[in-house]
Protein backbone atom coordinates (compact mmCIF):
# COMPACT_ATOMS: atom_id res chain seq x y z
CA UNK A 1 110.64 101.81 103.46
CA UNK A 2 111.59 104.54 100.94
CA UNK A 3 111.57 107.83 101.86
CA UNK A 4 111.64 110.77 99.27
CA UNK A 5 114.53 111.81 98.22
CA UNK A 6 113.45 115.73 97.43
CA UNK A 7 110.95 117.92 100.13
CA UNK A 8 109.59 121.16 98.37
CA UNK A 9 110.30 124.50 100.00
CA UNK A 10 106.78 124.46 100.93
CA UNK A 11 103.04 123.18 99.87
CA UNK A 12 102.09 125.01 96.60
CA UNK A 13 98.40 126.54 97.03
CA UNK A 14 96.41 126.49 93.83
CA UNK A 15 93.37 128.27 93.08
CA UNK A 16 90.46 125.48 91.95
CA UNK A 17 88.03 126.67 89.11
CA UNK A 18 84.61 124.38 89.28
CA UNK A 19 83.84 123.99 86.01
CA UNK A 20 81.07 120.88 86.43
CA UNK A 21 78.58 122.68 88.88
CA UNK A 22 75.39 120.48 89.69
CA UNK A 23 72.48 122.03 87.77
CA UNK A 24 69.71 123.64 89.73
CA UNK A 25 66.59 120.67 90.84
CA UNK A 26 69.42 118.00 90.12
CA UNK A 27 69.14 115.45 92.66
CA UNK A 28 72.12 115.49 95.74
CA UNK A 29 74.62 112.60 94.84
CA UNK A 30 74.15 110.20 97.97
CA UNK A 31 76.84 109.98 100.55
CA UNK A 32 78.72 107.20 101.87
CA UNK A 33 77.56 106.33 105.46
CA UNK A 34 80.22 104.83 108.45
CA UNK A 35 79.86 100.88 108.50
CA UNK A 36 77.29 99.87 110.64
CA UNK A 37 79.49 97.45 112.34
CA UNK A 38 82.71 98.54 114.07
CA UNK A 39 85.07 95.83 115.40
CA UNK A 40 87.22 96.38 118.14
CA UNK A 41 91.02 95.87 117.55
CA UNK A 42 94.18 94.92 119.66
CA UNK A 43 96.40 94.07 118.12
CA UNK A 44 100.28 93.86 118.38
CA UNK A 45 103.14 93.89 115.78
CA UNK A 46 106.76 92.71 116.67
CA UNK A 47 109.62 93.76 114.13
CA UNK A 48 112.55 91.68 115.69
CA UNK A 49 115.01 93.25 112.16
CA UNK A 50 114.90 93.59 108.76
CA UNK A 51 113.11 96.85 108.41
CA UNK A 52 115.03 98.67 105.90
CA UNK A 53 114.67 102.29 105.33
CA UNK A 54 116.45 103.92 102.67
CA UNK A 55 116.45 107.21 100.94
CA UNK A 56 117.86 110.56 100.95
CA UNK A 57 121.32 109.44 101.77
CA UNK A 58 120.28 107.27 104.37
CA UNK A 59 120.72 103.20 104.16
CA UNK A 60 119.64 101.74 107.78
CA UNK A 61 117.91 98.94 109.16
CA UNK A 62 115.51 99.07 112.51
CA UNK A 63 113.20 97.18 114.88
CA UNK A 64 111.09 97.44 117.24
CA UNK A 65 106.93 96.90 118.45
CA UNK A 66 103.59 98.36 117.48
CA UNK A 67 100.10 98.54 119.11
CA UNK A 68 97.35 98.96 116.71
CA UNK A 69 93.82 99.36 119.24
CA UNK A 70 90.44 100.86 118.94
CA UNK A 71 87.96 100.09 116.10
CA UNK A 72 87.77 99.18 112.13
CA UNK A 73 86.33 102.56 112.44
CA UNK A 74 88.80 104.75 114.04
CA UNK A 75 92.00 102.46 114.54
CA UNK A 76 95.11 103.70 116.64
CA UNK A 77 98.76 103.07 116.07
CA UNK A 78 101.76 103.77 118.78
CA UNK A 79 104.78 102.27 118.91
CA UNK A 80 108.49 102.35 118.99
CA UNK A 81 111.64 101.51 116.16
CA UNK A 82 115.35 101.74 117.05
CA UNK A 83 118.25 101.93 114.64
CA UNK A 84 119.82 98.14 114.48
CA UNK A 85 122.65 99.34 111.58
CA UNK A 86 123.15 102.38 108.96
CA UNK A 87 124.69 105.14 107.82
CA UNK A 88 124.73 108.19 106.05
CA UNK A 89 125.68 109.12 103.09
CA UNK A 90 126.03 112.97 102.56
CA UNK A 91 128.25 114.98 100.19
CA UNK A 92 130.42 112.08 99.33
CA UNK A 93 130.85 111.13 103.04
CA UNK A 94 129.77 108.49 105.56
CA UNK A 95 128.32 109.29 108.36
CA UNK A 96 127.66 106.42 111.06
CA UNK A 97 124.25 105.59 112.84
CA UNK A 98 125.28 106.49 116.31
CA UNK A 99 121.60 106.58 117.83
CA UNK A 100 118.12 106.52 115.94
CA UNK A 101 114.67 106.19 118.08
CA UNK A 102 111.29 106.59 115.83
CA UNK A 103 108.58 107.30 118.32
CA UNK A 104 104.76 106.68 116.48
CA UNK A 105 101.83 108.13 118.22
CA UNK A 106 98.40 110.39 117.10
CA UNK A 107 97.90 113.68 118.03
CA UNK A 108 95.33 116.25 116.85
CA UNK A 109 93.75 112.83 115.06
CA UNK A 110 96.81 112.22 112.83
CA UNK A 111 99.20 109.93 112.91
CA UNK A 112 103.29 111.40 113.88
CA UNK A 113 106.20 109.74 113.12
CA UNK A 114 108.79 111.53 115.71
CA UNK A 115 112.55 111.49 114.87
CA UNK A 116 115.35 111.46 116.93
CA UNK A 117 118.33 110.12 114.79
CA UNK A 118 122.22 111.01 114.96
CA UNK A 119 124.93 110.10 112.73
CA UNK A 120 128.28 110.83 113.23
CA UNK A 121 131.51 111.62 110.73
CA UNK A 122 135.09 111.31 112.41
CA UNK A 123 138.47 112.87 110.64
CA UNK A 124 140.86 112.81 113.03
CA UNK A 125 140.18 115.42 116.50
CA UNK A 126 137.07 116.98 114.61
CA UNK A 127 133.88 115.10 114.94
CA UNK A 128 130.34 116.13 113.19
CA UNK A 129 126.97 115.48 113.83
CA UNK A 130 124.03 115.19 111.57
CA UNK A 131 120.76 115.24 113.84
CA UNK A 132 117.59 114.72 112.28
CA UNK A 133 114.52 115.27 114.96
CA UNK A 134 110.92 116.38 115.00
CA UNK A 135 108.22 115.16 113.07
CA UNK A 136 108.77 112.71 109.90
CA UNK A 137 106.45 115.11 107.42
CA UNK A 138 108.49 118.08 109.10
CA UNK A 139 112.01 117.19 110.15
CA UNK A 140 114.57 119.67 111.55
CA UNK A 141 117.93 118.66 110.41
CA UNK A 142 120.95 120.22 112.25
CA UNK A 143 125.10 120.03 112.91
CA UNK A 144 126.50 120.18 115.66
CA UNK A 145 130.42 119.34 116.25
CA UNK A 146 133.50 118.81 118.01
CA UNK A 147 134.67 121.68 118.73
CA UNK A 148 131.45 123.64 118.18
CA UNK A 149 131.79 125.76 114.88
CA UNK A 150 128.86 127.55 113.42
CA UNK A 151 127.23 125.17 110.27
CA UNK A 152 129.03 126.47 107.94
CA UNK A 153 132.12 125.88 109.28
CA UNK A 154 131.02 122.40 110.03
CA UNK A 155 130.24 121.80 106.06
CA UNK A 156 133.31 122.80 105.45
CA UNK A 157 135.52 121.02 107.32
CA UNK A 158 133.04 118.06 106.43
CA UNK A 159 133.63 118.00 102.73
CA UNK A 160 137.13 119.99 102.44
CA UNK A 161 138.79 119.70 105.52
CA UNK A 162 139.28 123.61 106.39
CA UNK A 163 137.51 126.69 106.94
CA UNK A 164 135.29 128.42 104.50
CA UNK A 165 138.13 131.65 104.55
CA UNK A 166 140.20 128.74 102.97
CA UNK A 167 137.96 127.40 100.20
CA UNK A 168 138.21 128.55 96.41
CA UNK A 169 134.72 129.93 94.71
CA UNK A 170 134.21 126.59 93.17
CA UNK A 171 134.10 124.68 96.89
CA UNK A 172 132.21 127.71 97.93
CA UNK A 173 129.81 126.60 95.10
CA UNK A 174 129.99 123.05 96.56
CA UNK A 175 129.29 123.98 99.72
CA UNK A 176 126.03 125.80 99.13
CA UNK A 177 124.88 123.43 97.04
CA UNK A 178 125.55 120.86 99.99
CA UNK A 179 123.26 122.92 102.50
CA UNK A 180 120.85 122.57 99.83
CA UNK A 181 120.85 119.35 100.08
CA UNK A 182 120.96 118.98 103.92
CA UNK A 183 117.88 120.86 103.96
CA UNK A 184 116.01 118.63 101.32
CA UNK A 185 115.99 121.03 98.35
CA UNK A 186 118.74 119.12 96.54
CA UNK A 187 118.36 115.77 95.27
CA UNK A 188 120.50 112.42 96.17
CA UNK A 189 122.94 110.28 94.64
CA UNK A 190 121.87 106.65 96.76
CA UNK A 191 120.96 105.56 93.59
CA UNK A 192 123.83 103.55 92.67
CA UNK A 193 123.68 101.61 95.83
CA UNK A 194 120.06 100.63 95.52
CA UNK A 195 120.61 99.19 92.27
CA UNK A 196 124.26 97.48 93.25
CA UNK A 197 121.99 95.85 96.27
CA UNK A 198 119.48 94.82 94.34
CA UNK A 199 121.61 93.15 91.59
CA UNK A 200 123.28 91.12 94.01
CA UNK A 201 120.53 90.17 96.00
CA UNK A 202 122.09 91.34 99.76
CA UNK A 203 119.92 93.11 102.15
CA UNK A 204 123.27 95.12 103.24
CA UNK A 205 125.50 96.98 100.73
CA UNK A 206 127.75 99.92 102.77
CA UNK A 207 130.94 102.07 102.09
CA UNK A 208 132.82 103.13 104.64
CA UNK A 209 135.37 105.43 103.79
CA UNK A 210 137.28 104.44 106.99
CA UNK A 211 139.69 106.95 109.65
CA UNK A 212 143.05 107.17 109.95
CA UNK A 213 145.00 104.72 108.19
CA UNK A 214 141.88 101.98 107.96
CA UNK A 215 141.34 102.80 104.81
CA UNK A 216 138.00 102.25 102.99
CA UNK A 217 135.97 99.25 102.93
CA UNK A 218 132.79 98.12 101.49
CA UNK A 219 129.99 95.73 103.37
CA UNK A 220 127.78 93.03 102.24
CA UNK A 221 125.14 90.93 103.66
CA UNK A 222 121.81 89.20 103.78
CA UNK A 223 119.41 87.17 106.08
CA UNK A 224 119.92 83.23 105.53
CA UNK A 225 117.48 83.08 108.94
CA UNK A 226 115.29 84.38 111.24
CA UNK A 227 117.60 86.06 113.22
CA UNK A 228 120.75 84.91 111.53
CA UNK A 229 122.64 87.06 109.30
CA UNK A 230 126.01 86.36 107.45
CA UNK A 231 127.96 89.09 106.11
CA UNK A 232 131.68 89.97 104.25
CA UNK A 233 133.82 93.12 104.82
CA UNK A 234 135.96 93.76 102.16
CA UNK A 235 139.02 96.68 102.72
CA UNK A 236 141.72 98.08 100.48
CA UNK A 237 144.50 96.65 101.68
CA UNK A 238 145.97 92.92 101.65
CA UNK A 239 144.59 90.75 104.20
CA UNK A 240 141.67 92.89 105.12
CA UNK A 241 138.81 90.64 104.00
CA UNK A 242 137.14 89.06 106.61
CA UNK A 243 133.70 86.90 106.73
CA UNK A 244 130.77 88.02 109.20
CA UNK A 245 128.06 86.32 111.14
CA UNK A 246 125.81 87.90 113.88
CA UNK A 247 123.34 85.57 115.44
CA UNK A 248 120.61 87.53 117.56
CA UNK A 249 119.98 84.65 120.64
CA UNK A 250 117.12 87.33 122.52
CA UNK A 251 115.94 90.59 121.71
CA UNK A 252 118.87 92.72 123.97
CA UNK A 253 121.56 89.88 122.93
CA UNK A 254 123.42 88.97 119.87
CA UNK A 255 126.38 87.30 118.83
CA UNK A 256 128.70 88.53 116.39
CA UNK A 257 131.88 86.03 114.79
CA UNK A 258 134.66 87.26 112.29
CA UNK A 259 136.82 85.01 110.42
CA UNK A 260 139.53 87.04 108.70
CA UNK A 261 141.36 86.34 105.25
CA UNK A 262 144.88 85.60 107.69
CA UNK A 263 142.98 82.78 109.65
CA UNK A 264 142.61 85.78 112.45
CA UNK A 265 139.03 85.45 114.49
CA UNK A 266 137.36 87.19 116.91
CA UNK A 267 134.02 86.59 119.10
CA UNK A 268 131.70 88.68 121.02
CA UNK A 269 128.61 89.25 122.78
CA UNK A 270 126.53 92.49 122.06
CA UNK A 271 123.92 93.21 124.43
CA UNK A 272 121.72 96.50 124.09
CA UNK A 273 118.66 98.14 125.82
CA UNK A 274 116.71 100.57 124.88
CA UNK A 275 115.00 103.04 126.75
């Protein structure tokens, strides 16, 4: 799924000149009628992974169940997709897919994609949130962090690492220009990863640019199997290579493996719910 990487402000209105009115005695142009026959439907869709979304800094992958009921005629969809993997990519910075729930239901006739996704960026004892909630034609997209500083504040210590009284005109520049982008207005460098995935053929491609001492690191991986996928993690120091494989055994339980360059491996069990 590829969402767009630049909203407009708002819906341009345009004023509509007819310029081919029907002349007078012509006859009416007939009108398509419903289909006589309407089936009913009920039917359900299982997405057990691989449902990428990507655009607008964001690289993730979800899963999750849909209903589709009613008739050919007037078909219903409701469901629910939860975040499996991802980040965010914002401003030169990853943020990491803490939570993300898509909720699909109708209302008023339509069909509403609901939001509630978090990411998170860490540097140390301050740690930022990027929420994105609401409807998916009309998100809201707000910061919170810890400690709670108004947004600008957050934006700065986000991309400079200080308050705004500390930043130069130029990063003052920078930072206006990376609300704009928050807010959709701007536009998005995921570019470069989108092609870099699809050159090498991996369903996963992610920088991390890592806390503390870590360092950063770049992952890589792809679906050999229903259910099996086998990844590498590369870092920037020696020794921190390391192979991947995560083998999903139900829906709520998985099994991750990871050989490292040093011969060092490790083994767990990941079990989730959602609710």
């Amino acid at each position: 799924v590829r969402l767009i990487d630049a909203l407009p402000p708002e819906i341009v209105r345009l004023d509509v000149e007819e310029i081919g009115l029907r002349r007078a005695g012509a006859p009416v142009p007939a009108r398509k009628t419903e289909d006589a026959f309407a089936a009913r439907l009920e039917i359900g869709v299982a997405i057990p992974k691989q449902l990428f979304v990507r655009g607008r800094g964001l690289d993730s992958e979800w899963q999750g169940n849909l209903r589709v009921f009613g008739t050919t005629a007037d078909a219903e969809v409701t469901g629910q997709l939860s975040a499996v993997r991802g980040q965010f990519s914002f401003a030169g910075k990853t943020f990491k897919l803490a939570k993300g729930v898509i909720e699909i239901d109708e209302r008023d006739g339509e069909f509403v994609a609901l939001l509630d996704v978090q990411t998170e960026f860490t540097d140390d004892d301050f740690v930022a949130n990027v929420n994105v909630t609401g409807p998916a034609t009309k998100p809201e997209i707000g910061l919170t962090s810890t400690p709670e500083l108004p947004r600008d504040e957050v934006l700065a210590r986000i991309l400079f690492g200080r308050g705004t009284g500390q930043l130069s005109p130029i990063e003052a520049l920078q930072l206006a220009e990376a609300a704009a982008t928050l807010s959709g207005v701007g536009g998005s460098s995921a570019g470069l990863l989108d092609k870099v995935r699809s050159t090498l053929g991996v369903d996963v491609l992610q920088v991390d640019a890592g806390e503390g001492d870590a360092g950063p690191s770049v992952r890589a991986g792809k679906y050999v199997a229903e259910g099996v996928f086998v990844g590498a993690k590369q870092g920037a120091g020696p020794g921190a290579s390391a192979a991947t494989v995560e083998i999903e055994l139900t829906p709520n339980i998985s099994l991750e493996s990871e050989v490292g360059q040093t011969g060092r491996s490790r083994a767990g069990v990941n079990w989730q719910f959602n609710y």
